[in-house]
PDB file of N, CA and C in Angstrom:
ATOM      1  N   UNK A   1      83.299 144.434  81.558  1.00  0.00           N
ATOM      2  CA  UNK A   1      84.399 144.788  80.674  1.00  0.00           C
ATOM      3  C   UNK A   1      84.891 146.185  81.061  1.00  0.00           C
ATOM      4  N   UNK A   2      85.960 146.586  81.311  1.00  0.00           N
ATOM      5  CA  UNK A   2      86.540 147.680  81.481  1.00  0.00           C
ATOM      6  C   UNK A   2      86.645 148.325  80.454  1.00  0.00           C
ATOM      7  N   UNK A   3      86.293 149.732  80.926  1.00  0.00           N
ATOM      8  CA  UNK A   3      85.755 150.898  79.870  1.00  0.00           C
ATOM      9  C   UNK A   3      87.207 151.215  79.135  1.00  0.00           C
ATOM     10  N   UNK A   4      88.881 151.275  80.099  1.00  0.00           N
ATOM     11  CA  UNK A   4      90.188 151.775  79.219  1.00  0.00           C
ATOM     12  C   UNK A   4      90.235 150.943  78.068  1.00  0.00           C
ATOM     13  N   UNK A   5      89.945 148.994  78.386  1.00  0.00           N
ATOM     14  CA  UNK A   5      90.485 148.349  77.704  1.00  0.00           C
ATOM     15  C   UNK A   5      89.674 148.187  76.277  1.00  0.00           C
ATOM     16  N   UNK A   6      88.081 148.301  76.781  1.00  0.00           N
ATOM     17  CA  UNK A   6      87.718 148.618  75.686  1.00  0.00           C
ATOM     18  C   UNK A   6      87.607 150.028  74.541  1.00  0.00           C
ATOM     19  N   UNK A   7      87.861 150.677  75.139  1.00  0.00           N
ATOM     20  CA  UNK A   7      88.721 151.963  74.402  1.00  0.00           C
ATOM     21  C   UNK A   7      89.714 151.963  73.463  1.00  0.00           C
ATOM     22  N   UNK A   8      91.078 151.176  74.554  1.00  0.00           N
ATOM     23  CA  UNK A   8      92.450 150.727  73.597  1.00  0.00           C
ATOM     24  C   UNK A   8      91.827 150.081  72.346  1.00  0.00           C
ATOM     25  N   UNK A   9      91.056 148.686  73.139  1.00  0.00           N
ATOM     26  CA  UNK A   9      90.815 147.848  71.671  1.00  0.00           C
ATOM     27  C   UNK A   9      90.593 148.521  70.611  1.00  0.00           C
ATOM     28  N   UNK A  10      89.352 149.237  70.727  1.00  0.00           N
ATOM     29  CA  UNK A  10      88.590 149.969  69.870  1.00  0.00           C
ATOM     30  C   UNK A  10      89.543 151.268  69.167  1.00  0.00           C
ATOM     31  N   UNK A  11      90.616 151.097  69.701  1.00  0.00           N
ATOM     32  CA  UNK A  11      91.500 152.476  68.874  1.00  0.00           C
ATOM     33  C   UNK A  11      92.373 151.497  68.000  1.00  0.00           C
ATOM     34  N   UNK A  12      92.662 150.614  68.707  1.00  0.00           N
ATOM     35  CA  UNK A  12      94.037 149.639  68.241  1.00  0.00           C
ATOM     36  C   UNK A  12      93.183 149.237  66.709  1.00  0.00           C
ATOM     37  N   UNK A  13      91.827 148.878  67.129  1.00  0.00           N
ATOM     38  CA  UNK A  13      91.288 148.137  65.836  1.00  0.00           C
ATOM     39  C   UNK A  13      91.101 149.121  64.691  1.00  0.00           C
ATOM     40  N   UNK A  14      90.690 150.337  64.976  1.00  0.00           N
ATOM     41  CA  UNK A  14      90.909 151.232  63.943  1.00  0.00           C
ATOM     42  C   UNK A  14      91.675 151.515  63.051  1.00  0.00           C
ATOM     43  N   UNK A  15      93.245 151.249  63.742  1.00  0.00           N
ATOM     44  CA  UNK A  15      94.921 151.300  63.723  1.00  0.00           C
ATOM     45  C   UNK A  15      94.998 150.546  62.874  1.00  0.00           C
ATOM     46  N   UNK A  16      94.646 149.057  62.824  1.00  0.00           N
ATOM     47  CA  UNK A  16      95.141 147.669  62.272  1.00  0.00           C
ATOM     48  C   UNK A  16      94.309 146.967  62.068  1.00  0.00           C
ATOM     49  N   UNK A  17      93.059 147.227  61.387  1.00  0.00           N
ATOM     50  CA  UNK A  17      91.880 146.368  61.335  1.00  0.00           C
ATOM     51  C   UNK A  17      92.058 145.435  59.635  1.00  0.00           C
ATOM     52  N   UNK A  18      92.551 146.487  58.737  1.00  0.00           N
ATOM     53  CA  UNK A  18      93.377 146.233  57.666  1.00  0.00           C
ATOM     54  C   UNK A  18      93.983 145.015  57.606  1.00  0.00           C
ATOM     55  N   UNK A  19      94.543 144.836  58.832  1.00  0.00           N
ATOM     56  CA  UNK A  19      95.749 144.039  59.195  1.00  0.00           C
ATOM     57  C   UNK A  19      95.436 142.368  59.467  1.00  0.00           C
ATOM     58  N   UNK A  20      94.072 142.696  60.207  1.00  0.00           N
ATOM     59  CA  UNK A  20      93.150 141.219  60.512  1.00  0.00           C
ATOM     60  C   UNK A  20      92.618 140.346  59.634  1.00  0.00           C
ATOM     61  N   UNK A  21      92.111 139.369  59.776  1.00  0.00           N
ATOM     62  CA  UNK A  21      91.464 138.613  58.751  1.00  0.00           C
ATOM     63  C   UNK A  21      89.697 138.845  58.732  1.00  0.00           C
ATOM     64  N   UNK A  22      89.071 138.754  58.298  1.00  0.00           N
ATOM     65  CA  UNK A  22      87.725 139.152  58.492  1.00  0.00           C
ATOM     66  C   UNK A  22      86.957 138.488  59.249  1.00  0.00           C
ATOM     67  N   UNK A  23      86.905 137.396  59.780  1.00  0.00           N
ATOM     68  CA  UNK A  23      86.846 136.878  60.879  1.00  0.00           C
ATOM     69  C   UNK A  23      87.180 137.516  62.343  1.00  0.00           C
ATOM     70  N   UNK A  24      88.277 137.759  62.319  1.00  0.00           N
ATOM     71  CA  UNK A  24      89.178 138.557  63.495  1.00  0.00           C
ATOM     72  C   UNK A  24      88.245 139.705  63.575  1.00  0.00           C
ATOM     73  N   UNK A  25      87.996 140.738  62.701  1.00  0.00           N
ATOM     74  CA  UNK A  25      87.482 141.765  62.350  1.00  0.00           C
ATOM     75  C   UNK A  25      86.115 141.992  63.010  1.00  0.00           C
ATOM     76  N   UNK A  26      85.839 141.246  62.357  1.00  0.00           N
ATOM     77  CA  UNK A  26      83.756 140.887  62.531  1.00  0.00           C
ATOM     78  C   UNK A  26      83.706 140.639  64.376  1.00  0.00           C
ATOM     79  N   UNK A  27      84.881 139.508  64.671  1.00  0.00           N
ATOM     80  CA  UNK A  27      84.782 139.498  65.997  1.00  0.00           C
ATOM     81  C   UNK A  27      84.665 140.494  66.864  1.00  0.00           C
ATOM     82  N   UNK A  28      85.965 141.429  66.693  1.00  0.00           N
ATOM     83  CA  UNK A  28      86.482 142.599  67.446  1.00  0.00           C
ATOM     84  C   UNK A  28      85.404 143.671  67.500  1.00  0.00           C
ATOM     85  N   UNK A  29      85.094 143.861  66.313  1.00  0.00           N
ATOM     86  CA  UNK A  29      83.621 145.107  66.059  1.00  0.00           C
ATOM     87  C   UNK A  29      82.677 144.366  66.694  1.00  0.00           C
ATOM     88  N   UNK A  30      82.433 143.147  66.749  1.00  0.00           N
ATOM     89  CA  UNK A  30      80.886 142.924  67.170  1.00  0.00           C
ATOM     90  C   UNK A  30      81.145 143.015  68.924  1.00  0.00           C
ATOM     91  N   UNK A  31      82.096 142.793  69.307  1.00  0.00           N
ATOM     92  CA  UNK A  31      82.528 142.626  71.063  1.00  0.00           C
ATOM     93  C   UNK A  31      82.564 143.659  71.744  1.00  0.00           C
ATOM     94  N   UNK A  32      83.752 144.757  70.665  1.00  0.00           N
ATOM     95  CA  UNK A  32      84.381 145.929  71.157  1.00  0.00           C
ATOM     96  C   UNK A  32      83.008 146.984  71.039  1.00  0.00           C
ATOM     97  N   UNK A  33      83.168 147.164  69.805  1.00  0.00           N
ATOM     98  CA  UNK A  33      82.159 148.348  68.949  1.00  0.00           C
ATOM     99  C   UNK A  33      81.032 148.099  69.451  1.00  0.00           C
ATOM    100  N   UNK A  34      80.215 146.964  69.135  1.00  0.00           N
ATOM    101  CA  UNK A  34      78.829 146.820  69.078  1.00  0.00           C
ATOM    102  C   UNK A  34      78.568 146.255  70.426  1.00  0.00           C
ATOM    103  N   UNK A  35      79.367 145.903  71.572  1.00  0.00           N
ATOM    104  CA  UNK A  35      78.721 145.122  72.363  1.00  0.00           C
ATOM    105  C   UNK A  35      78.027 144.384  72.533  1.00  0.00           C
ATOM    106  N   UNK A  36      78.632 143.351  71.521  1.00  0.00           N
ATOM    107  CA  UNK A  36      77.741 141.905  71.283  1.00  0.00           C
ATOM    108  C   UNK A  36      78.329 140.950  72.507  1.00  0.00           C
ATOM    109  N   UNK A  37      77.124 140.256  73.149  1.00  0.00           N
ATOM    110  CA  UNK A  37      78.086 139.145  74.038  1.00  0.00           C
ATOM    111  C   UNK A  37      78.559 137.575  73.188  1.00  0.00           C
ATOM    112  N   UNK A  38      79.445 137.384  74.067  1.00  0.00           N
ATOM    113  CA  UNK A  38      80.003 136.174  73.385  1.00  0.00           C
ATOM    114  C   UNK A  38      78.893 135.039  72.255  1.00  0.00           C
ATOM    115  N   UNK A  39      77.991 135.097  73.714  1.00  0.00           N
ATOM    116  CA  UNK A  39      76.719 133.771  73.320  1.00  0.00           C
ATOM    117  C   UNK A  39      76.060 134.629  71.957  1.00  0.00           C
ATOM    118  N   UNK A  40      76.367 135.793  71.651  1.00  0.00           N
ATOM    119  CA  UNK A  40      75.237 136.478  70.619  1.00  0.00           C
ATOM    120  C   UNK A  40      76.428 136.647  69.533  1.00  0.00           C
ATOM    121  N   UNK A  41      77.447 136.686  69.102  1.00  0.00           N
ATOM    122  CA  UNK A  41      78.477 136.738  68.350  1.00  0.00           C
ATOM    123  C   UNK A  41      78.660 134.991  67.686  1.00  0.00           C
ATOM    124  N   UNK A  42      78.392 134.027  68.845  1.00  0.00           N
ATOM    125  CA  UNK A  42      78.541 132.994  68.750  1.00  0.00           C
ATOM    126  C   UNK A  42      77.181 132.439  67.949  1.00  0.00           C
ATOM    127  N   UNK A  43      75.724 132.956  68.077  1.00  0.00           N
ATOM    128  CA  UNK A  43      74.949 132.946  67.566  1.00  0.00           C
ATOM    129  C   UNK A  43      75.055 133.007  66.096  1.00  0.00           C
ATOM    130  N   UNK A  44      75.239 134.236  65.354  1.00  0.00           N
ATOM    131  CA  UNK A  44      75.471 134.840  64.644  1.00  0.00           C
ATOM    132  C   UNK A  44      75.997 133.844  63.743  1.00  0.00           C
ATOM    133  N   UNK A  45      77.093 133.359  64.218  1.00  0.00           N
ATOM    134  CA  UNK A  45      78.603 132.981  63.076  1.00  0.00           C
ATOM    135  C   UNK A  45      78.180 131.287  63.440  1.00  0.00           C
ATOM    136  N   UNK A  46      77.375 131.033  64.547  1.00  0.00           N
ATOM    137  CA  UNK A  46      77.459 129.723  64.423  1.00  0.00           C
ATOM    138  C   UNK A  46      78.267 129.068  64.836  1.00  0.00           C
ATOM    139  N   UNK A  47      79.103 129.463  66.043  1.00  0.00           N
ATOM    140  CA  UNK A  47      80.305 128.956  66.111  1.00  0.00           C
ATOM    141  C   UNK A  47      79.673 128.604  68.439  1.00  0.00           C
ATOM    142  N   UNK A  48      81.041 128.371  68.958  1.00  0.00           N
ATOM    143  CA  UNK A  48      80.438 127.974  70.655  1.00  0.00           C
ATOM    144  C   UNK A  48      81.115 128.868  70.809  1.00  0.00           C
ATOM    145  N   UNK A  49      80.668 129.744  72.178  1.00  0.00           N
ATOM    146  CA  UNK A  49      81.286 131.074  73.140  1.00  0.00           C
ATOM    147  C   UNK A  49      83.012 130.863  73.199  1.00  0.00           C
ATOM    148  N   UNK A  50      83.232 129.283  73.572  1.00  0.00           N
ATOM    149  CA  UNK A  50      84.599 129.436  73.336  1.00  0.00           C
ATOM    150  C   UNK A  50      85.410 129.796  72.432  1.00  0.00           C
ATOM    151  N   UNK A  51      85.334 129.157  71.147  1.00  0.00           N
ATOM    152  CA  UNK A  51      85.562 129.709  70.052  1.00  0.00           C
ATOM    153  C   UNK A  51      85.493 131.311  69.699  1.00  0.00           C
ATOM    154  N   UNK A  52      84.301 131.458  70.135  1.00  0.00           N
ATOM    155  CA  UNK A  52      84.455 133.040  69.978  1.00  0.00           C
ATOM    156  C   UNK A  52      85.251 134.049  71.505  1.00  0.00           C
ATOM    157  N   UNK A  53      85.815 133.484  72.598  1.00  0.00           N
ATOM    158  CA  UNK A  53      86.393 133.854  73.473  1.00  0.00           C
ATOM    159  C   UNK A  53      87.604 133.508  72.864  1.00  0.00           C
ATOM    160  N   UNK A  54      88.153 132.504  72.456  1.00  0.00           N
ATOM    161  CA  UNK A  54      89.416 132.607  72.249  1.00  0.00           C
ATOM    162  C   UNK A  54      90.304 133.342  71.115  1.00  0.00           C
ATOM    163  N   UNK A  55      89.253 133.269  69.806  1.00  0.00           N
ATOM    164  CA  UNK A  55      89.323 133.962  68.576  1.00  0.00           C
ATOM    165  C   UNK A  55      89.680 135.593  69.428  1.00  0.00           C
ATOM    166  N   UNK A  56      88.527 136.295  70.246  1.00  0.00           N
ATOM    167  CA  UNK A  56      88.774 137.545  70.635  1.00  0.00           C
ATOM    168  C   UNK A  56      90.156 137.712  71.233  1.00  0.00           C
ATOM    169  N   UNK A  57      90.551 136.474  72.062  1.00  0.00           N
ATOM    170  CA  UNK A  57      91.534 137.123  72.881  1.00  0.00           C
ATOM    171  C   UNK A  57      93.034 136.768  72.108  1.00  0.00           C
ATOM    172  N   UNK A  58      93.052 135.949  71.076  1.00  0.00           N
ATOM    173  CA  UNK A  58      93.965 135.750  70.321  1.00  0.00           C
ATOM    174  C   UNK A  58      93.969 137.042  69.576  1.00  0.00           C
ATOM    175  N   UNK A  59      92.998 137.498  69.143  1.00  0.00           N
ATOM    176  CA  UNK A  59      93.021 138.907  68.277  1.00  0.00           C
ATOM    177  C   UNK A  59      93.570 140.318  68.983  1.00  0.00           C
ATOM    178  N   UNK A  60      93.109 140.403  70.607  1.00  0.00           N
ATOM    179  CA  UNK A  60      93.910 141.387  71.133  1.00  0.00           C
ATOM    180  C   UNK A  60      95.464 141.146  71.146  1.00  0.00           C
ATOM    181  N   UNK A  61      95.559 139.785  71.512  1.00  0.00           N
ATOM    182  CA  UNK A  61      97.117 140.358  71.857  1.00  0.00           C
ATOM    183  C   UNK A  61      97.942 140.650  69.628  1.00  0.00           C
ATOM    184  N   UNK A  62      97.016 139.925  68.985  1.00  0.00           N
ATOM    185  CA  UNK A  62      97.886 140.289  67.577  1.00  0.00           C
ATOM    186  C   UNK A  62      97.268 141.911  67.341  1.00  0.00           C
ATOM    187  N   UNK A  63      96.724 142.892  68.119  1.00  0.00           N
ATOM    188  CA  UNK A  63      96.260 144.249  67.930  1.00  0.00           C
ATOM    189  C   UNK A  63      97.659 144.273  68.612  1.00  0.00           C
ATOM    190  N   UNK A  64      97.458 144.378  69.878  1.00  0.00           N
ATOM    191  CA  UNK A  64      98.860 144.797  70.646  1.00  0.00           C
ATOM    192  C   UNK A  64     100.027 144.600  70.289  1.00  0.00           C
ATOM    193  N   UNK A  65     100.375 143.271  69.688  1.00  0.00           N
ATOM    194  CA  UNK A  65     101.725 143.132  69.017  1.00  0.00           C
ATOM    195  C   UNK A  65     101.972 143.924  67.975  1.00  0.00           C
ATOM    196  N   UNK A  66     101.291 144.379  66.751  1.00  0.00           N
ATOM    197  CA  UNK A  66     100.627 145.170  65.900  1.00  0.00           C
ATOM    198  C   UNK A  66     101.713 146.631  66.638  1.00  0.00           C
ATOM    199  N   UNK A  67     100.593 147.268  67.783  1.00  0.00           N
ATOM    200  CA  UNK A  67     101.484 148.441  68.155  1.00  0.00           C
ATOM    201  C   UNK A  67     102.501 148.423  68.858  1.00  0.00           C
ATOM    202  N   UNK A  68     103.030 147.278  69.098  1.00  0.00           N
ATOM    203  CA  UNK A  68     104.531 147.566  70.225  1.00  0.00           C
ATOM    204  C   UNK A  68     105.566 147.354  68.494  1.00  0.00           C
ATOM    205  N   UNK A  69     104.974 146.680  67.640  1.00  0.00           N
ATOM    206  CA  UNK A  69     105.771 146.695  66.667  1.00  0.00           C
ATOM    207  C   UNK A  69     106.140 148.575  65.948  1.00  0.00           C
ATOM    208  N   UNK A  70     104.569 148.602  65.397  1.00  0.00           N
ATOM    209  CA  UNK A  70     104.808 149.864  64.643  1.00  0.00           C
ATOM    210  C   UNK A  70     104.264 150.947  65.036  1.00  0.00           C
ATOM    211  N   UNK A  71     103.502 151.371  66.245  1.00  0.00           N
ATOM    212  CA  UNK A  71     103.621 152.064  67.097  1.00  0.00           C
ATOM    213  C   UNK A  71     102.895 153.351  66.776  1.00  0.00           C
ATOM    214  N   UNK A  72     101.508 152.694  65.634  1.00  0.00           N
ATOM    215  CA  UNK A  72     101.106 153.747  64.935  1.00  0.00           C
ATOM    216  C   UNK A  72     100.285 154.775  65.782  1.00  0.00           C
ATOM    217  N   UNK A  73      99.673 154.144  67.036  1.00  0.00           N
ATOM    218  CA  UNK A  73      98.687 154.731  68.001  1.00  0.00           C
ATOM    219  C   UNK A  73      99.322 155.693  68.596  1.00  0.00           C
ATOM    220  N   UNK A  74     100.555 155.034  69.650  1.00  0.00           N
ATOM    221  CA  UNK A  74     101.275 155.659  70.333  1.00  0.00           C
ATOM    222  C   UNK A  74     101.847 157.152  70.011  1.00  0.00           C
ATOM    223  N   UNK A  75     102.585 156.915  68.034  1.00  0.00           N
ATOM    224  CA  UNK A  75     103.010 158.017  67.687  1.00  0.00           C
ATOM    225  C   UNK A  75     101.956 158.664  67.205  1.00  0.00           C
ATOM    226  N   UNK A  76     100.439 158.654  66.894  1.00  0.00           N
ATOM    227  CA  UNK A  76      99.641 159.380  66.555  1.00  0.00           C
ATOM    228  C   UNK A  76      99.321 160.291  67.901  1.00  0.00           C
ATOM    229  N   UNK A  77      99.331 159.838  68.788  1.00  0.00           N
ATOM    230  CA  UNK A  77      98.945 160.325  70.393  1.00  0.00           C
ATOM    231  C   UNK A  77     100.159 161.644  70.396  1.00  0.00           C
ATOM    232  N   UNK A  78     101.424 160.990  70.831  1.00  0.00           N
ATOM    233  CA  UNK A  78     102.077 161.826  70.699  1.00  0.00           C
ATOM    234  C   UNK A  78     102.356 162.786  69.627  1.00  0.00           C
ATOM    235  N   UNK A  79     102.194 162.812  68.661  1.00  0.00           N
ATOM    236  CA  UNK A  79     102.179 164.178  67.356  1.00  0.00           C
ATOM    237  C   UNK A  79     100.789 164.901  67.758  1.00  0.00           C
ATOM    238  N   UNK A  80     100.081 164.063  68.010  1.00  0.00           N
ATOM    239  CA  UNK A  80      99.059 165.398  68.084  1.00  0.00           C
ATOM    240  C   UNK A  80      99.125 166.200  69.645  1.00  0.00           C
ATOM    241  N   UNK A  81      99.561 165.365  70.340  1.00  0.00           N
ATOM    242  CA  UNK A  81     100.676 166.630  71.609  1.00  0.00           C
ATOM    243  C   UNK A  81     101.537 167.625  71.203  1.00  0.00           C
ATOM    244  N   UNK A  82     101.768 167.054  70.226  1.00  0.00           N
ATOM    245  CA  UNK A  82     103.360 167.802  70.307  1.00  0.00           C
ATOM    246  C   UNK A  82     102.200 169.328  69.334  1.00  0.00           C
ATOM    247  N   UNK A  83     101.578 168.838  68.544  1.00  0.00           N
ATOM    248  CA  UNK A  83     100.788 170.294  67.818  1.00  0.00           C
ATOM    249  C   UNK A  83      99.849 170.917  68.171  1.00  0.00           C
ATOM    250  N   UNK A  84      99.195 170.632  69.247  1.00  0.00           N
ATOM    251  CA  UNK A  84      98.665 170.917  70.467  1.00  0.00           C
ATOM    252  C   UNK A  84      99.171 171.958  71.239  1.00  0.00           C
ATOM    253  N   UNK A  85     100.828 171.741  71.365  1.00  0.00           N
ATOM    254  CA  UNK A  85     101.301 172.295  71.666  1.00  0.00           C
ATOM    255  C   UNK A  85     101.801 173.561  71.451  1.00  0.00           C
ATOM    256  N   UNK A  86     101.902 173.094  69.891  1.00  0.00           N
ATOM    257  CA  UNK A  86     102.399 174.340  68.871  1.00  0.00           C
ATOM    258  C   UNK A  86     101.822 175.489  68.942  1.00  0.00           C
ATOM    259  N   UNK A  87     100.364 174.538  68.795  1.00  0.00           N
ATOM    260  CA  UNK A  87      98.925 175.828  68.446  1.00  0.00           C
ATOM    261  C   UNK A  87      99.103 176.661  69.338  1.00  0.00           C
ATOM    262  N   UNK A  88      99.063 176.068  70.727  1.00  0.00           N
ATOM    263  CA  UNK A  88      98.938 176.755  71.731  1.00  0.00           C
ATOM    264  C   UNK A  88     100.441 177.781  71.984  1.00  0.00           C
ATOM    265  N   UNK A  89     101.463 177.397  72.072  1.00  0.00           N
ATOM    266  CA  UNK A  89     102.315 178.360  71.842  1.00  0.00           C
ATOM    267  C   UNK A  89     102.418 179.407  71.262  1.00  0.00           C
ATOM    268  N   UNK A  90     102.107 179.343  69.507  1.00  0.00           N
ATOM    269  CA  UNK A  90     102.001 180.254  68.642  1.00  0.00           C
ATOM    270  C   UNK A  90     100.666 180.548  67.932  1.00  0.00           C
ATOM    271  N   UNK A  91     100.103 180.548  69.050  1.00  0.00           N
ATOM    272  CA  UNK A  91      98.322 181.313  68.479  1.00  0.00           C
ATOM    273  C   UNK A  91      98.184 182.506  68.054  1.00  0.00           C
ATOM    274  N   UNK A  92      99.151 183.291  68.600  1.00  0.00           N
ATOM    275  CA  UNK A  92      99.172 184.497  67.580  1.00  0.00           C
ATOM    276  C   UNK A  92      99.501 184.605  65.700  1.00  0.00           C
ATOM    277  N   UNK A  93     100.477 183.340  65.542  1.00  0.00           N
ATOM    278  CA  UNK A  93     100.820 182.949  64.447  1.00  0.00           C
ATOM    279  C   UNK A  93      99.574 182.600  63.330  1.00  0.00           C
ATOM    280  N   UNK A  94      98.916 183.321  62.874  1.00  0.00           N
ATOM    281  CA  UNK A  94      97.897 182.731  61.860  1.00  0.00           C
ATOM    282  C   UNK A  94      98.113 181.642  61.292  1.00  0.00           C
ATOM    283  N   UNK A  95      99.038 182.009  60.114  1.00  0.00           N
ATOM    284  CA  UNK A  95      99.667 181.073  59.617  1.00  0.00           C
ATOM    285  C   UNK A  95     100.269 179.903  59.487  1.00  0.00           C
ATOM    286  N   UNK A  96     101.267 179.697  60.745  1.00  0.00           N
ATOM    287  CA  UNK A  96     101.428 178.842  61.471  1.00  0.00           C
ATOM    288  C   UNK A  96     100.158 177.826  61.804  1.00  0.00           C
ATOM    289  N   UNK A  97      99.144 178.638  62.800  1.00  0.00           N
ATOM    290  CA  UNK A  97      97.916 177.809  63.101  1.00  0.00           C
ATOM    291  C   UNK A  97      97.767 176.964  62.580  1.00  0.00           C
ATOM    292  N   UNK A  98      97.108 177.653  60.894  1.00  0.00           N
ATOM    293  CA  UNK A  98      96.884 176.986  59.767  1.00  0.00           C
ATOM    294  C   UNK A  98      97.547 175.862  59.079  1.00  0.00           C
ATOM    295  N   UNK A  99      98.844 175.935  59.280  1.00  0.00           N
ATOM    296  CA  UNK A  99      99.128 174.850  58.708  1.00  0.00           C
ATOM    297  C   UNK A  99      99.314 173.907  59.371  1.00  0.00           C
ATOM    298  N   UNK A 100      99.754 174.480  60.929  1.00  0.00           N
ATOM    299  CA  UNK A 100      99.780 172.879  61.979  1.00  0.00           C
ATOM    300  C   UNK A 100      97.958 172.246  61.845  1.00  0.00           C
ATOM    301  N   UNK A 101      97.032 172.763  61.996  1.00  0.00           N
ATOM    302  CA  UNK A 101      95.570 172.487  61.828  1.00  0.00           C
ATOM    303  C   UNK A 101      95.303 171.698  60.687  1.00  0.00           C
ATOM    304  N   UNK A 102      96.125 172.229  59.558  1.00  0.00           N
ATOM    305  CA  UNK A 102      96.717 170.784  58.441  1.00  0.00           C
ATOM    306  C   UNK A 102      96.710 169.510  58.658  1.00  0.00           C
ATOM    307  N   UNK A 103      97.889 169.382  59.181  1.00  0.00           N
ATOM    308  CA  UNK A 103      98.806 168.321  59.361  1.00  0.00           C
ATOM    309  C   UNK A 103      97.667 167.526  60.314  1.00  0.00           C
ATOM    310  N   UNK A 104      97.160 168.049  61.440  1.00  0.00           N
ATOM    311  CA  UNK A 104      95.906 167.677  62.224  1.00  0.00           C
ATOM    312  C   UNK A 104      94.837 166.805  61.297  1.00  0.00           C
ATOM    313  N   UNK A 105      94.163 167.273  60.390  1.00  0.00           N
ATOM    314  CA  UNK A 105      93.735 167.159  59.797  1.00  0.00           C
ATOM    315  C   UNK A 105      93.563 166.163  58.858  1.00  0.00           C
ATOM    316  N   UNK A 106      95.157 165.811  58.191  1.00  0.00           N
ATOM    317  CA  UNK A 106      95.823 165.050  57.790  1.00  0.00           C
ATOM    318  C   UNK A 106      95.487 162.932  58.723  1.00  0.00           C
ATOM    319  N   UNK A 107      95.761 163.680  60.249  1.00  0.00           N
ATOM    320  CA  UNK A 107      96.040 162.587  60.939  1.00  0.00           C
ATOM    321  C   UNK A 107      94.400 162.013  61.239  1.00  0.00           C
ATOM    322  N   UNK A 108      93.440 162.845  61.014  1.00  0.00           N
ATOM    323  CA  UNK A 108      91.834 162.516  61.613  1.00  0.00           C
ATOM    324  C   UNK A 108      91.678 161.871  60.597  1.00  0.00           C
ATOM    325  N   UNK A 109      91.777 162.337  58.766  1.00  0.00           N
ATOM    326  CA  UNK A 109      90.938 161.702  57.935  1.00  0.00           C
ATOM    327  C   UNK A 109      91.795 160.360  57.627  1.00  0.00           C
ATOM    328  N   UNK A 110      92.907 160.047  58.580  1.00  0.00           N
ATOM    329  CA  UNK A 110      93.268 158.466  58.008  1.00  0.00           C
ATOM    330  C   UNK A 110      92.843 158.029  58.932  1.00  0.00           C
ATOM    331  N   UNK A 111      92.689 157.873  59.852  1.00  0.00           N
ATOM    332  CA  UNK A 111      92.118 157.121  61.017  1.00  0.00           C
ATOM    333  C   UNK A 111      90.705 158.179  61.684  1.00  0.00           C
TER     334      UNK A 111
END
């Protein structure tokens, strides 16, 4: 399994896990997160590797559709560039700091 894709997943699912059915859910965490293999996920739930291969890969692309729709990852990535940026520009700015370090702040404890 490739280390980017399981990364994306694992951010996307954070993003939109809300969004899944608990099934979908249980899948994605036990594959992505936990590195469960198919045959041991399939164990679990009782279900055959296929079933649980196709359930997974039906669930990435509704993660991905998820962010090309609302684009919550993408624009979280980019805002925290853009204040990254800020900081670094106006580090002399206390104040400033402080409140962009806010808004930062803001974006960690929802996701």
């Amino acid at each position: 399994m490739e280390i980017e894709k399981t990364n994306r997943m694992n951010t996307l699912f954070e993003f939109y896990a809300t969004l899944l059915t608990d099934k979908q859910m249980n899948y994605i965490e036990l594959y992505y997160a936990d590195d469960y293999s198919l045959a041991e996920i399939a164990e679990q739930f009782n279900v055959s590797r296929q079933a649980v291969y196709d359930n997974i890969k039906r669930t990435e692309k509704v993660l991905e559709s998820y962010e090309e729709k609302l684009h919550l990852f993408s624009n979280y990535v980019i805002r925290n560039q853009i204040l990254d940026q800020l900081i670094e520009k106006y580090e002399d700015d206390r104040d400033l700091i402080e409140q962009l370090r806010e808004i930062q702040k803001i974006d960690e404890e929802e996701f």
